[in-house]
N, C-alpha and C. Protein backbone atom coordinates (compact mmCIF):
# COMPACT_ATOMS: atom_id res chain seq x y z
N UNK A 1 -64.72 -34.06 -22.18
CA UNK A 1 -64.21 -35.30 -21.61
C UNK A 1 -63.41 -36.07 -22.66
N UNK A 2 -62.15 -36.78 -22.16
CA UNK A 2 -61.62 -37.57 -22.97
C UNK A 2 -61.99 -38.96 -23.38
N UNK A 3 -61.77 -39.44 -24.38
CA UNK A 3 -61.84 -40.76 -25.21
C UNK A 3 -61.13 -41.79 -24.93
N UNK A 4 -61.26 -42.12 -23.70
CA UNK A 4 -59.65 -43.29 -23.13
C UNK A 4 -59.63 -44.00 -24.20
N UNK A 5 -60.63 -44.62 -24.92
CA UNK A 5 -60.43 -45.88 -25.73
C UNK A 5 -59.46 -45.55 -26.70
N UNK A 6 -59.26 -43.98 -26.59
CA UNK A 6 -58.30 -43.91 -28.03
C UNK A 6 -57.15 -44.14 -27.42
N UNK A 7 -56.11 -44.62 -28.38
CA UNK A 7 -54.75 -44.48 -28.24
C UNK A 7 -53.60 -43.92 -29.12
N UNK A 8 -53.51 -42.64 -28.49
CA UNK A 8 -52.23 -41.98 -29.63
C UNK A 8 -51.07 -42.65 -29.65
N UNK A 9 -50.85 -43.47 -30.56
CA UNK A 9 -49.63 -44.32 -30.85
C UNK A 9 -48.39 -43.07 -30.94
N UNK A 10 -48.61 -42.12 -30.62
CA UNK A 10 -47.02 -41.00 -31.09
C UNK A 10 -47.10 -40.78 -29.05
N UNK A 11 -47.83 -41.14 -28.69
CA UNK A 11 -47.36 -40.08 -27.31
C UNK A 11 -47.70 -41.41 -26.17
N UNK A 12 -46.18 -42.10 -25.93
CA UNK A 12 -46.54 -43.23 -24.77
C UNK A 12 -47.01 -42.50 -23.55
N UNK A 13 -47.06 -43.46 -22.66
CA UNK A 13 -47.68 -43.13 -21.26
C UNK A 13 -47.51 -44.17 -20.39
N UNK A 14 -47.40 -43.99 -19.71
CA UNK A 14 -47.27 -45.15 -18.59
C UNK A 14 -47.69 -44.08 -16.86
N UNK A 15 -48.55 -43.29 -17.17
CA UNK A 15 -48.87 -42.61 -15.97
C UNK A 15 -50.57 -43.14 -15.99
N UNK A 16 -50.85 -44.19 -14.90
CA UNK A 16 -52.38 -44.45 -15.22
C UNK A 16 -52.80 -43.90 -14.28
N UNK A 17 -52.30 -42.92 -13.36
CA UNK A 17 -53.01 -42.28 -12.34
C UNK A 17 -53.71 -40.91 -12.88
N UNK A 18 -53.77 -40.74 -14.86
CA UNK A 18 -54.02 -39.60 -15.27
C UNK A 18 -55.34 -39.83 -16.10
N UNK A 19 -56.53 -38.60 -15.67
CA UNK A 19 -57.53 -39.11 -16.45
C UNK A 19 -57.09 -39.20 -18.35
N UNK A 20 -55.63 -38.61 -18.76
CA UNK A 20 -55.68 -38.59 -19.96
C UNK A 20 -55.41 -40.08 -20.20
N UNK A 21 -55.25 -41.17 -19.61
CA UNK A 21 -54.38 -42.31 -20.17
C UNK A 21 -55.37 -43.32 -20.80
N UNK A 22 -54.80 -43.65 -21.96
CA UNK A 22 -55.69 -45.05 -22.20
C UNK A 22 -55.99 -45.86 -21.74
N UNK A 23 -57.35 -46.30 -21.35
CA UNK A 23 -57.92 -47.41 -20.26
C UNK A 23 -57.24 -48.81 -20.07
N UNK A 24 -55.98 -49.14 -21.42
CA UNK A 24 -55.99 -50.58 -21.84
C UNK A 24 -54.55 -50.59 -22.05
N UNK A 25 -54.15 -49.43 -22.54
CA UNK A 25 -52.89 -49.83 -22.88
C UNK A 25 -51.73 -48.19 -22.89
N UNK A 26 -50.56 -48.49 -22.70
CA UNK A 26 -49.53 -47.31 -21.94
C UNK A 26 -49.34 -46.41 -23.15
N UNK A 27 -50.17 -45.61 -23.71
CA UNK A 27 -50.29 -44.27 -24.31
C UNK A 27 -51.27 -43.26 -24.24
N UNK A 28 -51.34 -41.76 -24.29
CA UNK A 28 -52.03 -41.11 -24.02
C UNK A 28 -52.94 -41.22 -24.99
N UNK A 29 -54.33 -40.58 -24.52
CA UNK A 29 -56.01 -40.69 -25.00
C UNK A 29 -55.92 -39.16 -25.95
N UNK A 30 -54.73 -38.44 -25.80
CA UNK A 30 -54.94 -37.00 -26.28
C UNK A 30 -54.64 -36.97 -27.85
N UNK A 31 -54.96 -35.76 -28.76
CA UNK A 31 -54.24 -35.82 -30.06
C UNK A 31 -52.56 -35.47 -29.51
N UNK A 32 -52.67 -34.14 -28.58
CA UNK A 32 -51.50 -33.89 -28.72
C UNK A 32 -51.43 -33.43 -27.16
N UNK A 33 -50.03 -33.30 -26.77
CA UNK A 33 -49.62 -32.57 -25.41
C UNK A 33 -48.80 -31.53 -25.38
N UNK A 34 -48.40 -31.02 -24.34
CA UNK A 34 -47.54 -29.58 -23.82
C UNK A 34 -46.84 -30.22 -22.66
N UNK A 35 -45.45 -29.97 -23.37
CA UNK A 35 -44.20 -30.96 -22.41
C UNK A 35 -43.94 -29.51 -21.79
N UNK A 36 -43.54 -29.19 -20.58
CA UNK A 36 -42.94 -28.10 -19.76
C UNK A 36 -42.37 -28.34 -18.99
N UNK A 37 -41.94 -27.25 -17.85
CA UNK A 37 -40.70 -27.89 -16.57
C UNK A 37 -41.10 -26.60 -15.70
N UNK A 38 -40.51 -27.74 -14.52
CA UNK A 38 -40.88 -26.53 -13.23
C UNK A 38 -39.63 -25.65 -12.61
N UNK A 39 -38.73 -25.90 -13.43
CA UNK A 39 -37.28 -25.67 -12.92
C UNK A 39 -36.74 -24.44 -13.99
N UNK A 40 -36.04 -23.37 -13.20
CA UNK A 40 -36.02 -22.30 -14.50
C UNK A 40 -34.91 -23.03 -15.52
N UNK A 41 -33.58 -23.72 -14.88
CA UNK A 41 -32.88 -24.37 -16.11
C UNK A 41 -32.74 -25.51 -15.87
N UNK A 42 -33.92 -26.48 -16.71
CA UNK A 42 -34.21 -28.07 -16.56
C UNK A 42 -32.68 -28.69 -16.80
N UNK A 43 -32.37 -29.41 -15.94
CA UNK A 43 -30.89 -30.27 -16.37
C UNK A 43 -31.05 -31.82 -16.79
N UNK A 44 -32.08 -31.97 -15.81
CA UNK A 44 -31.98 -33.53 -16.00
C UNK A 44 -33.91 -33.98 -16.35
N UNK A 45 -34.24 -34.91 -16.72
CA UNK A 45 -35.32 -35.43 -17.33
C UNK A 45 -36.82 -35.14 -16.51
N UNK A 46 -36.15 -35.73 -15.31
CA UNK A 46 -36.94 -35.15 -14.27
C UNK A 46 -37.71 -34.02 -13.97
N UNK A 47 -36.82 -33.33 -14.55
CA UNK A 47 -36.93 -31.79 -14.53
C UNK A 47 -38.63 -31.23 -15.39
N UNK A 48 -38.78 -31.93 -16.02
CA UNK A 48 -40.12 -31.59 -17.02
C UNK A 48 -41.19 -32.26 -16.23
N UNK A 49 -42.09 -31.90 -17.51
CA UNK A 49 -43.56 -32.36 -16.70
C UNK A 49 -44.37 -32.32 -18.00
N UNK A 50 -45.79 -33.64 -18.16
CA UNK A 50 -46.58 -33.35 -18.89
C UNK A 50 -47.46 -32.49 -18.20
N UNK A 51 -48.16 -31.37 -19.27
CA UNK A 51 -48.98 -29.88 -18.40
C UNK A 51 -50.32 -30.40 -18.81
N UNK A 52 -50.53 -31.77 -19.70
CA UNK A 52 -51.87 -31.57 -19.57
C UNK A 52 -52.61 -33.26 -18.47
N UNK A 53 -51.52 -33.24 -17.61
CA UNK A 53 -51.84 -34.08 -16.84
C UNK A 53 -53.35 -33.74 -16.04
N UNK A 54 -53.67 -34.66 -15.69
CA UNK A 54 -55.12 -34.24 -14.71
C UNK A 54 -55.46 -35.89 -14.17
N UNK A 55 -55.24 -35.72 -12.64
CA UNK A 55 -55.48 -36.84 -11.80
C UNK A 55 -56.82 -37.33 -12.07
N UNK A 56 -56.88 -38.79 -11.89
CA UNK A 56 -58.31 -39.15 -12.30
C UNK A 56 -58.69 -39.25 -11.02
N UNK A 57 -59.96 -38.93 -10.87
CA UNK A 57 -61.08 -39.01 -9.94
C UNK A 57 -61.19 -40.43 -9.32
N UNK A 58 -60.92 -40.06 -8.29
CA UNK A 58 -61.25 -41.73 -7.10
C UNK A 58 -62.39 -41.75 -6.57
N UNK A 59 -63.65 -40.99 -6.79
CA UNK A 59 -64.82 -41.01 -6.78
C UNK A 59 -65.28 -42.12 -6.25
């Protein structure tokens, strides 16, 4: 399980619908991430994706 309280000052965030995000403030809880894309030749920004996203639980 992740450490929301942490905040990796190198990797912003502004996705709080992800269990990786810091509880408090817009950067990820992770040391590090894996930027990828779903598109075989990404053109535009859109095009990527963080891979270690994971929806938080609405439990």
């Amino acid at each position: 399980m992740v450490d929301n309280s942490y905040a990796n000052k190198s990797i912003k965030c502004t996705v709080t619908s992800c269990e990786n995000h810091n509880n408090s403030q817009n950067y990820c809880a992770l040391d590090s991430i894996t930027v990828g894309t779903h598109e075989v030749n990404p053109t535009e920004c859109k095009c990527t994706d963080c891979e270690n996203f994971v929806a938080k639980c609405t439990c």
